[in-house]
PDB file of N, CA and C in Angstrom:
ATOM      1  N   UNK A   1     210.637 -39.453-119.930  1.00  0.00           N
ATOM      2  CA  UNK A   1     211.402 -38.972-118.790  1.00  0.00           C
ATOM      3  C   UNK A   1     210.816 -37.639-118.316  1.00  0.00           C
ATOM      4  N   UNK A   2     211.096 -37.045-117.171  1.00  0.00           N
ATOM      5  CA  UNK A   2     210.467 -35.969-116.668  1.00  0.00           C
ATOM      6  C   UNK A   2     211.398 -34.621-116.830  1.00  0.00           C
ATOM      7  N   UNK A   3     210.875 -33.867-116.935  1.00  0.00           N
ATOM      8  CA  UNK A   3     211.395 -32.388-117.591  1.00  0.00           C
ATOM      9  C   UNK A   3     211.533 -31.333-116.122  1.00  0.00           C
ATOM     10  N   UNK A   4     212.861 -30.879-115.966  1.00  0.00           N
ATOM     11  CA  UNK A   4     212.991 -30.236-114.503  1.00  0.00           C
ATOM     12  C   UNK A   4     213.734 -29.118-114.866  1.00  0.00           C
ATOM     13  N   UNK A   5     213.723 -28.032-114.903  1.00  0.00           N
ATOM     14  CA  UNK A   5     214.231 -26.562-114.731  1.00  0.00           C
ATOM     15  C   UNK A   5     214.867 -26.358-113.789  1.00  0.00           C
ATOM     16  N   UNK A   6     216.466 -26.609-115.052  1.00  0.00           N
ATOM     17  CA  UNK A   6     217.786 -26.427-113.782  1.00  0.00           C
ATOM     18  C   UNK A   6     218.737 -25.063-114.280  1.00  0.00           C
ATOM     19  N   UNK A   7     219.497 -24.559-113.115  1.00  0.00           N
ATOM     20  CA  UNK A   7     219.787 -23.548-113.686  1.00  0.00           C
ATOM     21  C   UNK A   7     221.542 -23.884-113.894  1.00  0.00           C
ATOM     22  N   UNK A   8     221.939 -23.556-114.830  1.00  0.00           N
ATOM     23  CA  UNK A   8     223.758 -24.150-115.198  1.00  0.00           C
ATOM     24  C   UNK A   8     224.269 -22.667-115.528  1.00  0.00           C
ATOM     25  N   UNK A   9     225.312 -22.201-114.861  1.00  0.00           N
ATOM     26  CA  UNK A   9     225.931 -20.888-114.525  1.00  0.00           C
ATOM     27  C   UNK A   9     225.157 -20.169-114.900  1.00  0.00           C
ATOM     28  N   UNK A  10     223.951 -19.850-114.345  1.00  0.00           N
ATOM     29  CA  UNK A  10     223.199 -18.424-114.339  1.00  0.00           C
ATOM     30  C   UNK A  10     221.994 -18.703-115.318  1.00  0.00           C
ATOM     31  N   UNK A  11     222.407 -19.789-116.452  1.00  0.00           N
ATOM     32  CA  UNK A  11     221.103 -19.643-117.122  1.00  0.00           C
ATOM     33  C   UNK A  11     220.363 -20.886-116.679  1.00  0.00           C
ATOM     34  N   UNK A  12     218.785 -21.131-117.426  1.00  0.00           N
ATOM     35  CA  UNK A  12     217.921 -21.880-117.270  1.00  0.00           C
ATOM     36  C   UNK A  12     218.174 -22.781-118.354  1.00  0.00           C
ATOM     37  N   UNK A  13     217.499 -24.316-117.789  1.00  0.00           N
ATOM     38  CA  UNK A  13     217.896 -25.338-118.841  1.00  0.00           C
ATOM     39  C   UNK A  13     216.617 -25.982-118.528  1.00  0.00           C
ATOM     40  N   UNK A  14     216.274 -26.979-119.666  1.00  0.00           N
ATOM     41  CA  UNK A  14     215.321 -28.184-119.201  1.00  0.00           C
ATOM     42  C   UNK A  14     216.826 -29.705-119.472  1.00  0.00           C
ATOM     43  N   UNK A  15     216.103 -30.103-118.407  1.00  0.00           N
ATOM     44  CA  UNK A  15     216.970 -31.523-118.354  1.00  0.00           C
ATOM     45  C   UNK A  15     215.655 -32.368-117.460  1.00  0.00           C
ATOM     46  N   UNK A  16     216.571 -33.733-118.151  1.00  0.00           N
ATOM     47  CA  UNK A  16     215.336 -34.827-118.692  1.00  0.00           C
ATOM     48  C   UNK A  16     216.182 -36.037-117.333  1.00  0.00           C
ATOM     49  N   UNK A  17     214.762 -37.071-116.785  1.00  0.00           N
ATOM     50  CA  UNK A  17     215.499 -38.013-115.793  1.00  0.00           C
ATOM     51  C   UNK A  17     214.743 -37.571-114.810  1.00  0.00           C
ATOM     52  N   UNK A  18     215.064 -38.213-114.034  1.00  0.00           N
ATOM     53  CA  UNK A  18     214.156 -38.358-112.183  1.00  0.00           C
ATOM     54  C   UNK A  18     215.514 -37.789-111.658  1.00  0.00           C
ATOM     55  N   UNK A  19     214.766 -36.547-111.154  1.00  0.00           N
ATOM     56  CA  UNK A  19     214.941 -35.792-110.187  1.00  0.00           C
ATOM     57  C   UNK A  19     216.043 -36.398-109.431  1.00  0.00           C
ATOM     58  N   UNK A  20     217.048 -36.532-108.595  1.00  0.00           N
ATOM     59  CA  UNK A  20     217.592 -36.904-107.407  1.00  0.00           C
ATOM     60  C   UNK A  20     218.718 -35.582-107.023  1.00  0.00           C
ATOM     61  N   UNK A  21     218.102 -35.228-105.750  1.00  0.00           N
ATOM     62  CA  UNK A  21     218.980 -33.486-105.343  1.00  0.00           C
ATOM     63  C   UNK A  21     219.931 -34.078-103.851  1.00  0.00           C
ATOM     64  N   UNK A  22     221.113 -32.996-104.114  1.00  0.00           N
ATOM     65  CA  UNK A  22     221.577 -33.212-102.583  1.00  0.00           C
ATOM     66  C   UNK A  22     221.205 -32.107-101.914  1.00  0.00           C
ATOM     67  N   UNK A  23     221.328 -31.875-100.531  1.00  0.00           N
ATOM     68  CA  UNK A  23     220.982 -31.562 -99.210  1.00  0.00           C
ATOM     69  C   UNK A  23     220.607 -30.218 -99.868  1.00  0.00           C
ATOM     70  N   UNK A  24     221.436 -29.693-100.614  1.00  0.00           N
ATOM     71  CA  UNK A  24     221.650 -28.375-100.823  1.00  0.00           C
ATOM     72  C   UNK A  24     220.621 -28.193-102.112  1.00  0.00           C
ATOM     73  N   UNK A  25     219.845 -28.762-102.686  1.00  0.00           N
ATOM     74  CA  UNK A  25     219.261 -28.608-103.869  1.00  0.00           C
ATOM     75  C   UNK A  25     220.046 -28.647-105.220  1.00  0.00           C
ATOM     76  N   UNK A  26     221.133 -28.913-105.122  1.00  0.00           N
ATOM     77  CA  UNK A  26     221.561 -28.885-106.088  1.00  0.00           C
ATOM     78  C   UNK A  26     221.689 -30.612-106.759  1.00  0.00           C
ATOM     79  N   UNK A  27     221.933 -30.491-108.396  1.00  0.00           N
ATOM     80  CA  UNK A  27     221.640 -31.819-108.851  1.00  0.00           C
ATOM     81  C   UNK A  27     222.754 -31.926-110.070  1.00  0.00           C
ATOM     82  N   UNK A  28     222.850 -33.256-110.528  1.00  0.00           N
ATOM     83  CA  UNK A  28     224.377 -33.414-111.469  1.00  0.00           C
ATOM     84  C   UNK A  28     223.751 -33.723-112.606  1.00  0.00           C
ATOM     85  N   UNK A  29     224.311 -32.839-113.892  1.00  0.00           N
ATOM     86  CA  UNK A  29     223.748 -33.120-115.398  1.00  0.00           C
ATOM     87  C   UNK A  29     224.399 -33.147-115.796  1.00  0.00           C
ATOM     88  N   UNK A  30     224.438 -34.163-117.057  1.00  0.00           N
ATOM     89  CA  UNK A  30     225.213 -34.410-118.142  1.00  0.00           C
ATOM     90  C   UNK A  30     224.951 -34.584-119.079  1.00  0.00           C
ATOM     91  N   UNK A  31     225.856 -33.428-119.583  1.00  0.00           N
ATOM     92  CA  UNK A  31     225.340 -33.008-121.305  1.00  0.00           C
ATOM     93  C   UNK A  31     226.341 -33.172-122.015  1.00  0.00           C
ATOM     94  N   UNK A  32     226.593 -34.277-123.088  1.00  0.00           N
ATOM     95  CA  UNK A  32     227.619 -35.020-124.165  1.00  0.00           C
ATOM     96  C   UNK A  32     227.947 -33.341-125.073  1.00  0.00           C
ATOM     97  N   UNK A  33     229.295 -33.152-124.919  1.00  0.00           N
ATOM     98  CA  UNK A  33     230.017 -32.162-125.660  1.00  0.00           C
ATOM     99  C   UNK A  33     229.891 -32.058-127.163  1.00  0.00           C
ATOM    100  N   UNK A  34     229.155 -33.324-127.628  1.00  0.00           N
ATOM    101  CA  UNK A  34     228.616 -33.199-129.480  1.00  0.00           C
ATOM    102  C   UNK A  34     227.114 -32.481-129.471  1.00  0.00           C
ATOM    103  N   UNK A  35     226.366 -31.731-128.149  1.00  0.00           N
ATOM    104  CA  UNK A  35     225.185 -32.136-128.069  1.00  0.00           C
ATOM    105  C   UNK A  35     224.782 -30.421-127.837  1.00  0.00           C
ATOM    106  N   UNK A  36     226.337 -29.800-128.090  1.00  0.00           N
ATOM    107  CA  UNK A  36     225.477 -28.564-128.134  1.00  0.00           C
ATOM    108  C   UNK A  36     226.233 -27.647-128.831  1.00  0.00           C
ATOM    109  N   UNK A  37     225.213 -26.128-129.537  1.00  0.00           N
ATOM    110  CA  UNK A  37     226.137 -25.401-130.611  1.00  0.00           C
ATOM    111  C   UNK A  37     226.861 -24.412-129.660  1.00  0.00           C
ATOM    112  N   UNK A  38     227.854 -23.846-130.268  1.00  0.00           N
ATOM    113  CA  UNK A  38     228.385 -22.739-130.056  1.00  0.00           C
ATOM    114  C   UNK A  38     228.248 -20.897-130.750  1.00  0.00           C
ATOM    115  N   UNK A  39     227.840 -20.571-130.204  1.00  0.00           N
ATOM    116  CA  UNK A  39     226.868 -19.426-130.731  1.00  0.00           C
ATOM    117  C   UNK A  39     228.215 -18.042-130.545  1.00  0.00           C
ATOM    118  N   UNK A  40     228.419 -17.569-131.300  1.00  0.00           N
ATOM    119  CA  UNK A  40     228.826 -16.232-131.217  1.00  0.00           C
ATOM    120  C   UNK A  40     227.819 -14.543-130.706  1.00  0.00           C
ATOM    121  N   UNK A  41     226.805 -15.363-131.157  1.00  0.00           N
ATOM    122  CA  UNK A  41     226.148 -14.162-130.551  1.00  0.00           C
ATOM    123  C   UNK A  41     224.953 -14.864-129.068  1.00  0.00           C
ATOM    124  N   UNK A  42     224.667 -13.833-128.319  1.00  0.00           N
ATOM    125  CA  UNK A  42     223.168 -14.620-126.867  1.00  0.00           C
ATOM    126  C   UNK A  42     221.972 -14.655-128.375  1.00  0.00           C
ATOM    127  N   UNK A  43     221.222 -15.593-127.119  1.00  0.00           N
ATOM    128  CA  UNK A  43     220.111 -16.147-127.520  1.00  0.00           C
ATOM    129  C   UNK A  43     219.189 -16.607-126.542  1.00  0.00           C
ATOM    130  N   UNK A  44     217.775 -16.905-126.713  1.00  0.00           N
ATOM    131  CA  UNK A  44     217.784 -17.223-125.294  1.00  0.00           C
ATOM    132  C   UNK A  44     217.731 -18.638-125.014  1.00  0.00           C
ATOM    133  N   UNK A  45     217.697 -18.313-123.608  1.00  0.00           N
ATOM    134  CA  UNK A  45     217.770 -20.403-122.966  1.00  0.00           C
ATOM    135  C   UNK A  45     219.679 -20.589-123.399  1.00  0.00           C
ATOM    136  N   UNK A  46     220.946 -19.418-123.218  1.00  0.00           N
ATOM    137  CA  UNK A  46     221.952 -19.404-123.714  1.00  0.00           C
ATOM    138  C   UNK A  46     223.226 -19.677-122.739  1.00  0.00           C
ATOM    139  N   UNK A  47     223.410 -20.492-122.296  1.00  0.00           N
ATOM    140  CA  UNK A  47     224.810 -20.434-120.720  1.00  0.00           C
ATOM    141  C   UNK A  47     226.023 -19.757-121.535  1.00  0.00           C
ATOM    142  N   UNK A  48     226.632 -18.316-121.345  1.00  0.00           N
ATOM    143  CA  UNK A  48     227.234 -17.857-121.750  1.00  0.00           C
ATOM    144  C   UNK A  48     228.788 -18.189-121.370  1.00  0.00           C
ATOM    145  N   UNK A  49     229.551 -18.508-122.225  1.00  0.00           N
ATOM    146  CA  UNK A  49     231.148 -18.995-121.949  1.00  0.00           C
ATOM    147  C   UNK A  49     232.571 -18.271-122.154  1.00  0.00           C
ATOM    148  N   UNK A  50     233.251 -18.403-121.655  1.00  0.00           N
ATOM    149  CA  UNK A  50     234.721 -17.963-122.048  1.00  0.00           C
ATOM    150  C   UNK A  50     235.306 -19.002-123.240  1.00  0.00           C
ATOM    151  N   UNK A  51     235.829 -18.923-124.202  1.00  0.00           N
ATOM    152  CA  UNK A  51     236.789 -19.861-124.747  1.00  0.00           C
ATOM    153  C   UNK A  51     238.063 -19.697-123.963  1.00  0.00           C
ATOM    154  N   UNK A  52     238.919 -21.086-123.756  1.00  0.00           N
ATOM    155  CA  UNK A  52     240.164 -20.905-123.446  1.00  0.00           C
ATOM    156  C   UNK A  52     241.033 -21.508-123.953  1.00  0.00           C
ATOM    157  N   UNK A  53     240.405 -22.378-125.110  1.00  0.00           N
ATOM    158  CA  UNK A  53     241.469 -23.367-125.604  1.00  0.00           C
ATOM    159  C   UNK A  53     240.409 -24.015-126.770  1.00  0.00           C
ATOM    160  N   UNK A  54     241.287 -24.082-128.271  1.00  0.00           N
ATOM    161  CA  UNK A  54     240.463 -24.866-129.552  1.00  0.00           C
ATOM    162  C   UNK A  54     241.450 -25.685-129.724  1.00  0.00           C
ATOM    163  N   UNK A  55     241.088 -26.718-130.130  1.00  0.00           N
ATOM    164  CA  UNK A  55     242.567 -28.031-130.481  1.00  0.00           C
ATOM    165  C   UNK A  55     241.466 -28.562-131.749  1.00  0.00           C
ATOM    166  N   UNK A  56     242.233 -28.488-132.930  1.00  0.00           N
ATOM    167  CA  UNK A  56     241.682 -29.122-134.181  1.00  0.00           C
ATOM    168  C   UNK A  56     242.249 -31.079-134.018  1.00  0.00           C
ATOM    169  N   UNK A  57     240.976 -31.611-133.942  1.00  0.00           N
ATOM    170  CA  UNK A  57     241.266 -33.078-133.697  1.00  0.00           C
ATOM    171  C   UNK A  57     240.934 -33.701-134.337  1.00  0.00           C
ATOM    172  N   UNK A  58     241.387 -33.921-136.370  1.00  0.00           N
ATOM    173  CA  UNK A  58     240.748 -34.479-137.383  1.00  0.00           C
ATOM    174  C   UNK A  58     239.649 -33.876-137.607  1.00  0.00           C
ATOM    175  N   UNK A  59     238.574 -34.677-137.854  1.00  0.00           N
ATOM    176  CA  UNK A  59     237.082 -34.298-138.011  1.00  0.00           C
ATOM    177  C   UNK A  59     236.438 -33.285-137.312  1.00  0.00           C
ATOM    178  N   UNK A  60     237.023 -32.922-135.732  1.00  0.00           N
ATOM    179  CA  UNK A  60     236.556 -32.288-134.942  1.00  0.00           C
ATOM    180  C   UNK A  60     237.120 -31.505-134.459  1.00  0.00           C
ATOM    181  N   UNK A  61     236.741 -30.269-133.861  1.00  0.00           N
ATOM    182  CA  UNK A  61     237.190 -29.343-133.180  1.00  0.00           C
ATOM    183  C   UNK A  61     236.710 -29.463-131.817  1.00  0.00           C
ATOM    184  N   UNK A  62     238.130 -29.244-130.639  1.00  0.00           N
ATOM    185  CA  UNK A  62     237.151 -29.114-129.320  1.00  0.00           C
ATOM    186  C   UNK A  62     237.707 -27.758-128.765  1.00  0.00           C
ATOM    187  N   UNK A  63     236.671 -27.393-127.988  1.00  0.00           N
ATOM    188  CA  UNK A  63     236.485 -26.159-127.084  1.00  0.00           C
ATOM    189  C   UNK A  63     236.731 -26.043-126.208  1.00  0.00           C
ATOM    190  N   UNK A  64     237.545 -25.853-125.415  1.00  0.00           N
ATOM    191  CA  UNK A  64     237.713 -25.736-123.535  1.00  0.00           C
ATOM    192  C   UNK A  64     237.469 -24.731-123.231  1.00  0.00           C
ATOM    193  N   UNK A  65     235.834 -24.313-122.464  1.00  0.00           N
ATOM    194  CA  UNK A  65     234.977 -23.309-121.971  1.00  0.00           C
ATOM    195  C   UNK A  65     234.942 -23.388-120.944  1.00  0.00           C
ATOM    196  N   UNK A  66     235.246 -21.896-120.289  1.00  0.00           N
ATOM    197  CA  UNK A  66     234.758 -21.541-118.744  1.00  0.00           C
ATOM    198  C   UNK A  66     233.841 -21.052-118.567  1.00  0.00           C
ATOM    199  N   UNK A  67     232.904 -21.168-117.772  1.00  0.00           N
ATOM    200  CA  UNK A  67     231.426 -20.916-117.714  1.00  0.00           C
ATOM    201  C   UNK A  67     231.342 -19.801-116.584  1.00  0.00           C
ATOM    202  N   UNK A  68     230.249 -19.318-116.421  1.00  0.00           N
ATOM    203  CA  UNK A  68     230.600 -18.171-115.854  1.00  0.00           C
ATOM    204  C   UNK A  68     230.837 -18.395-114.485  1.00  0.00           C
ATOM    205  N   UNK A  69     230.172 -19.856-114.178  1.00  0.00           N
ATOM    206  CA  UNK A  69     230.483 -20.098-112.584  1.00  0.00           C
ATOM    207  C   UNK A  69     231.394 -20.668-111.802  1.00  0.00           C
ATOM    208  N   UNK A  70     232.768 -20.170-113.136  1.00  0.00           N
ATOM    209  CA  UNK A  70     233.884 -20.844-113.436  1.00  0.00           C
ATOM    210  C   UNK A  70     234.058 -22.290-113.629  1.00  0.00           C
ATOM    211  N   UNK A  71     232.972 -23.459-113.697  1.00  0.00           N
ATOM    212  CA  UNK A  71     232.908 -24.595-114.236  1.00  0.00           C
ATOM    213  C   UNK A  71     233.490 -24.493-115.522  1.00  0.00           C
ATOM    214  N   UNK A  72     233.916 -25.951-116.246  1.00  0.00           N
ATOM    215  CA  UNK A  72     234.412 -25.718-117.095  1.00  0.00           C
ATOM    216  C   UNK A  72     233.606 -26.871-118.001  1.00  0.00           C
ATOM    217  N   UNK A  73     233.632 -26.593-119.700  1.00  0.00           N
ATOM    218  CA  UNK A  73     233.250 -27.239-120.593  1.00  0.00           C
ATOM    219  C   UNK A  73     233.414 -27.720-121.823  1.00  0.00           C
ATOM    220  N   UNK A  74     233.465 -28.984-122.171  1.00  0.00           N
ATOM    221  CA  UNK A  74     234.170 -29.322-123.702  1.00  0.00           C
ATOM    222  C   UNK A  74     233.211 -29.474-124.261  1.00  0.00           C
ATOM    223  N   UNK A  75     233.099 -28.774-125.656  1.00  0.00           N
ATOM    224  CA  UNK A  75     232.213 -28.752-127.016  1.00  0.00           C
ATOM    225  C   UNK A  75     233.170 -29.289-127.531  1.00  0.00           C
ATOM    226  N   UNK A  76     232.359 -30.599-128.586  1.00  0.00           N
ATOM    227  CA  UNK A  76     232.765 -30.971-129.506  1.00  0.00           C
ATOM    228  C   UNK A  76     232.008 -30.056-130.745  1.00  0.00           C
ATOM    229  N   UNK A  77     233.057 -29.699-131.681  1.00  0.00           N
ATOM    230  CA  UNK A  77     232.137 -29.329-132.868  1.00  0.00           C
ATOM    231  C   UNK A  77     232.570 -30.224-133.865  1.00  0.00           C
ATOM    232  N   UNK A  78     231.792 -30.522-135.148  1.00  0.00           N
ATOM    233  CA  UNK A  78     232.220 -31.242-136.504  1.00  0.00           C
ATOM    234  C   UNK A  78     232.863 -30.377-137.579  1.00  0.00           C
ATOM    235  N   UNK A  79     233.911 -30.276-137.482  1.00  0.00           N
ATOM    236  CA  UNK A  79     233.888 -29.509-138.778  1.00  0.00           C
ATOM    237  C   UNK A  79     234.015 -29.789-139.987  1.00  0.00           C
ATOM    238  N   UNK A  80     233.471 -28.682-140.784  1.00  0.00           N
ATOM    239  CA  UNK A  80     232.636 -28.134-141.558  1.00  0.00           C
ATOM    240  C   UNK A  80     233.057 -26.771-142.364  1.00  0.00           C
ATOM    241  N   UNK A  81     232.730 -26.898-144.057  1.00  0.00           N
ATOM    242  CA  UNK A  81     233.485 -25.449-144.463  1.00  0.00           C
ATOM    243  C   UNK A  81     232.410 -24.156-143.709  1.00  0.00           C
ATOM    244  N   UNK A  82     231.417 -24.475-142.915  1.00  0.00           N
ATOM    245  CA  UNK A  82     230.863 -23.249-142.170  1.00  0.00           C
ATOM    246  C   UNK A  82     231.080 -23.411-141.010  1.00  0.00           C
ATOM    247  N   UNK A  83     232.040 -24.106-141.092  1.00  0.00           N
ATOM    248  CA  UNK A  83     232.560 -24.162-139.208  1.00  0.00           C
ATOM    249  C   UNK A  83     233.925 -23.890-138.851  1.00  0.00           C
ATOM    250  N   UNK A  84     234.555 -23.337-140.275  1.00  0.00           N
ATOM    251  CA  UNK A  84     235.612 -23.309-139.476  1.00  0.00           C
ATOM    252  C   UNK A  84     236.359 -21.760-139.262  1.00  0.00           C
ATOM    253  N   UNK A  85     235.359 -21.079-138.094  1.00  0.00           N
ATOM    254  CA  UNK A  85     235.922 -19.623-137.688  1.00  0.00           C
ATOM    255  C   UNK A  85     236.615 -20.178-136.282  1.00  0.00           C
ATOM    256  N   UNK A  86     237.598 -19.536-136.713  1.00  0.00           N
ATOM    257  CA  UNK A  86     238.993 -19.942-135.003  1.00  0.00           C
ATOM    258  C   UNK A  86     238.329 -19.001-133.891  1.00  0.00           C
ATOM    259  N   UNK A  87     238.209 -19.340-133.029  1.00  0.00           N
ATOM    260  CA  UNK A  87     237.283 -18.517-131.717  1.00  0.00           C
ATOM    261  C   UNK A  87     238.927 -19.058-130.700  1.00  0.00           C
ATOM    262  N   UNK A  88     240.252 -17.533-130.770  1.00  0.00           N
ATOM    263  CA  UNK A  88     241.038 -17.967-129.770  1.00  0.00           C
ATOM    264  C   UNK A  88     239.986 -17.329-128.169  1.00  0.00           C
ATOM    265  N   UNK A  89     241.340 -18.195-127.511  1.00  0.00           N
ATOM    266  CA  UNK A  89     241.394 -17.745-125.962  1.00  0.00           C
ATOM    267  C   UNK A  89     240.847 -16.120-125.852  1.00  0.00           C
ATOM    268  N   UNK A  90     239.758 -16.427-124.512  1.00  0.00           N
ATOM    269  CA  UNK A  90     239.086 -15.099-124.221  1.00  0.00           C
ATOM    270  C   UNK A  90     237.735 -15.072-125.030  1.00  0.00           C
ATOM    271  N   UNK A  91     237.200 -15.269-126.000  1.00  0.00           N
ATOM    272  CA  UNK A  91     236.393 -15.107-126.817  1.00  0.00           C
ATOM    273  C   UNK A  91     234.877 -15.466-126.350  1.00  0.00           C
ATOM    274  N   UNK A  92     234.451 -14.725-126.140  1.00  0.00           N
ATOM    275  CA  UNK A  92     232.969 -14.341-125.449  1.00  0.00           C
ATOM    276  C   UNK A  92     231.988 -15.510-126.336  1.00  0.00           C
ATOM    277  N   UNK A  93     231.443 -16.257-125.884  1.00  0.00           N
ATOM    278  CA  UNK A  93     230.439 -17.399-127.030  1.00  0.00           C
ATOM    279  C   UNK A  93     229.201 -17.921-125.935  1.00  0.00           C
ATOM    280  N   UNK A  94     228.300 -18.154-126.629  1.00  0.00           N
ATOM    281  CA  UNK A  94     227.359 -18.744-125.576  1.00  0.00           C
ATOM    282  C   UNK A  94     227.160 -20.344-126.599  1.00  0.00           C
ATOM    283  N   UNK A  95     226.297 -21.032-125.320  1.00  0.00           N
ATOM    284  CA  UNK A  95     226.332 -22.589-125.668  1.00  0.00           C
ATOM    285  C   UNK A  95     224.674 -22.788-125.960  1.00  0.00           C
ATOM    286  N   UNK A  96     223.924 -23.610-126.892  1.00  0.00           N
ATOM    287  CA  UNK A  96     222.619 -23.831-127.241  1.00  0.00           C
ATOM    288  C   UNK A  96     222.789 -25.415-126.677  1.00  0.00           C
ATOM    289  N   UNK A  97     222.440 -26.052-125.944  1.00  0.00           N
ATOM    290  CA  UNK A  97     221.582 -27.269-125.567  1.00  0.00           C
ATOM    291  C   UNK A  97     221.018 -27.692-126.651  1.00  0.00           C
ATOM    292  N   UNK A  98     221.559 -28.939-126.768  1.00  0.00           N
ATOM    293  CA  UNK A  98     220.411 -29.309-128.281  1.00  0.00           C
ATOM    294  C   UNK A  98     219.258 -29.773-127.605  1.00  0.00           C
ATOM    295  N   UNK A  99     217.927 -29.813-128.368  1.00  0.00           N
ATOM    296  CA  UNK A  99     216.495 -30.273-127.400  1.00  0.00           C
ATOM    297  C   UNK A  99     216.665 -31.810-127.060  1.00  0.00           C
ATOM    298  N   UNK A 100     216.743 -32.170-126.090  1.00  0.00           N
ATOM    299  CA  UNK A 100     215.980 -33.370-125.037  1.00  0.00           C
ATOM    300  C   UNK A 100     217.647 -33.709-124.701  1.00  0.00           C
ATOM    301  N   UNK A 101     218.884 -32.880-125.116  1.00  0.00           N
ATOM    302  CA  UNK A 101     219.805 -33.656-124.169  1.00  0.00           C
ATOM    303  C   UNK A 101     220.268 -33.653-123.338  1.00  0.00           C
ATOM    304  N   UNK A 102     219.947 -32.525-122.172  1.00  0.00           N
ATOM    305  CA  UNK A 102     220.614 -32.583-121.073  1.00  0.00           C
ATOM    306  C   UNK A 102     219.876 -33.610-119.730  1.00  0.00           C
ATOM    307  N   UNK A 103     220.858 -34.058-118.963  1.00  0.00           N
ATOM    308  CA  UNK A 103     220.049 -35.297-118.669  1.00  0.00           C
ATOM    309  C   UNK A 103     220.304 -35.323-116.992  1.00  0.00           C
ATOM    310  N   UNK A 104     219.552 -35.216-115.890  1.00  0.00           N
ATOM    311  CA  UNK A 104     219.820 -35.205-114.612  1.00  0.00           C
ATOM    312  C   UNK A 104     220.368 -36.720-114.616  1.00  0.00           C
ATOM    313  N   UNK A 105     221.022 -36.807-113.688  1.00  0.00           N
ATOM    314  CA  UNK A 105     221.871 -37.766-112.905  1.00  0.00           C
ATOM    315  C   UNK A 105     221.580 -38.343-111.866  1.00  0.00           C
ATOM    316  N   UNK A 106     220.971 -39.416-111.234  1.00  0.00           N
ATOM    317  CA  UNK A 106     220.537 -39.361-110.448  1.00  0.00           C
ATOM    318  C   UNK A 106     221.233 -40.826-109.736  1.00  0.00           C
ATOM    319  N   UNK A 107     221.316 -41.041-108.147  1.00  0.00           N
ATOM    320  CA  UNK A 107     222.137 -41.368-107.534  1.00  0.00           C
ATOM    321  C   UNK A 107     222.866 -42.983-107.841  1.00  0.00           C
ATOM    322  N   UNK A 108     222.394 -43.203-108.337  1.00  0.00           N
ATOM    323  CA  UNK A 108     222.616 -44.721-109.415  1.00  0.00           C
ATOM    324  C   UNK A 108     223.626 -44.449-110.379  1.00  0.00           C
ATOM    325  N   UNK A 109     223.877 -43.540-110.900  1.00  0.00           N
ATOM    326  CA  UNK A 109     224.595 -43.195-112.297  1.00  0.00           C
ATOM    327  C   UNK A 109     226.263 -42.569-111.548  1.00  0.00           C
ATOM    328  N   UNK A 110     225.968 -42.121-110.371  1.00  0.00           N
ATOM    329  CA  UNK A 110     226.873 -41.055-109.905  1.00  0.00           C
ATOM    330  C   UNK A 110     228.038 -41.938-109.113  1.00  0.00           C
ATOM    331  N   UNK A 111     229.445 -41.905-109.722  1.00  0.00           N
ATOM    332  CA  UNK A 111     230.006 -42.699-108.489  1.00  0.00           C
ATOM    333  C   UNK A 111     231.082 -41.462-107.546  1.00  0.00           C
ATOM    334  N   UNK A 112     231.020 -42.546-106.693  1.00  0.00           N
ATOM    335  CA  UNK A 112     231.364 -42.071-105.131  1.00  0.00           C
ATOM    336  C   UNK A 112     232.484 -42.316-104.987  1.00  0.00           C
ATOM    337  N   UNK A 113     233.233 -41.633-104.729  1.00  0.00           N
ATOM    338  CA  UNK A 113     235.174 -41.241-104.376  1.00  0.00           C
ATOM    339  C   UNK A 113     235.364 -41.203-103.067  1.00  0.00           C
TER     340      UNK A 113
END
């Protein structure tokens, strides 16, 4: 698949897929909420988030993140006895992309409302 440098609230990403942009240059990615870490401290290549919400769901923990471009985002995490620090509401975290998963969207995949 082809590798395109997109930018998701302020930071830079590689995401994988054929290209397809609207008018405006802008393009739709989707990145599965198991598919990326949650970092307490920046790093780089890092889309920095708000926490606003953790809900322990069995095996998993999820995240409801506001991004800085006020988009919003669910991390799944697994937990884990090194996973389990409570990050409440407000809590400054950035997100790591795991390598090859973020994935452009392109007009085939996308439905229309």
């Amino acid at each position: 698949a082809d590798a395109h440098q997109v930018r998701i609230a302020g930071a830079v990403a590689t995401a994988y897929g054929k290209a397809g942009t609207s008018g405006d240059g802008t393009v739709q990615v989707l990145i599965r909420p198991e598919h990326v870490d949650v970092l307490d401290a920046p790093s780089s290549d890092c889309i920095p988030a708000v926490v606003e919400d953790e809900v322990f769901v069995g095996t998993d923990t999820r995240l409801q993140l506001r991004l800085n471009d006020g988009s919003t985002f669910t991390a799944r995490l697994t937990n884990s006895p090194e996973q389990e620090k409570i990050r409440t509401s407000g809590t400054q975290v950035w997100l790591r992309i795991h390598s090859r998963s973020a994935r452009l969207l392109g007009g085939e995949h996308v439905q229309h409302r």
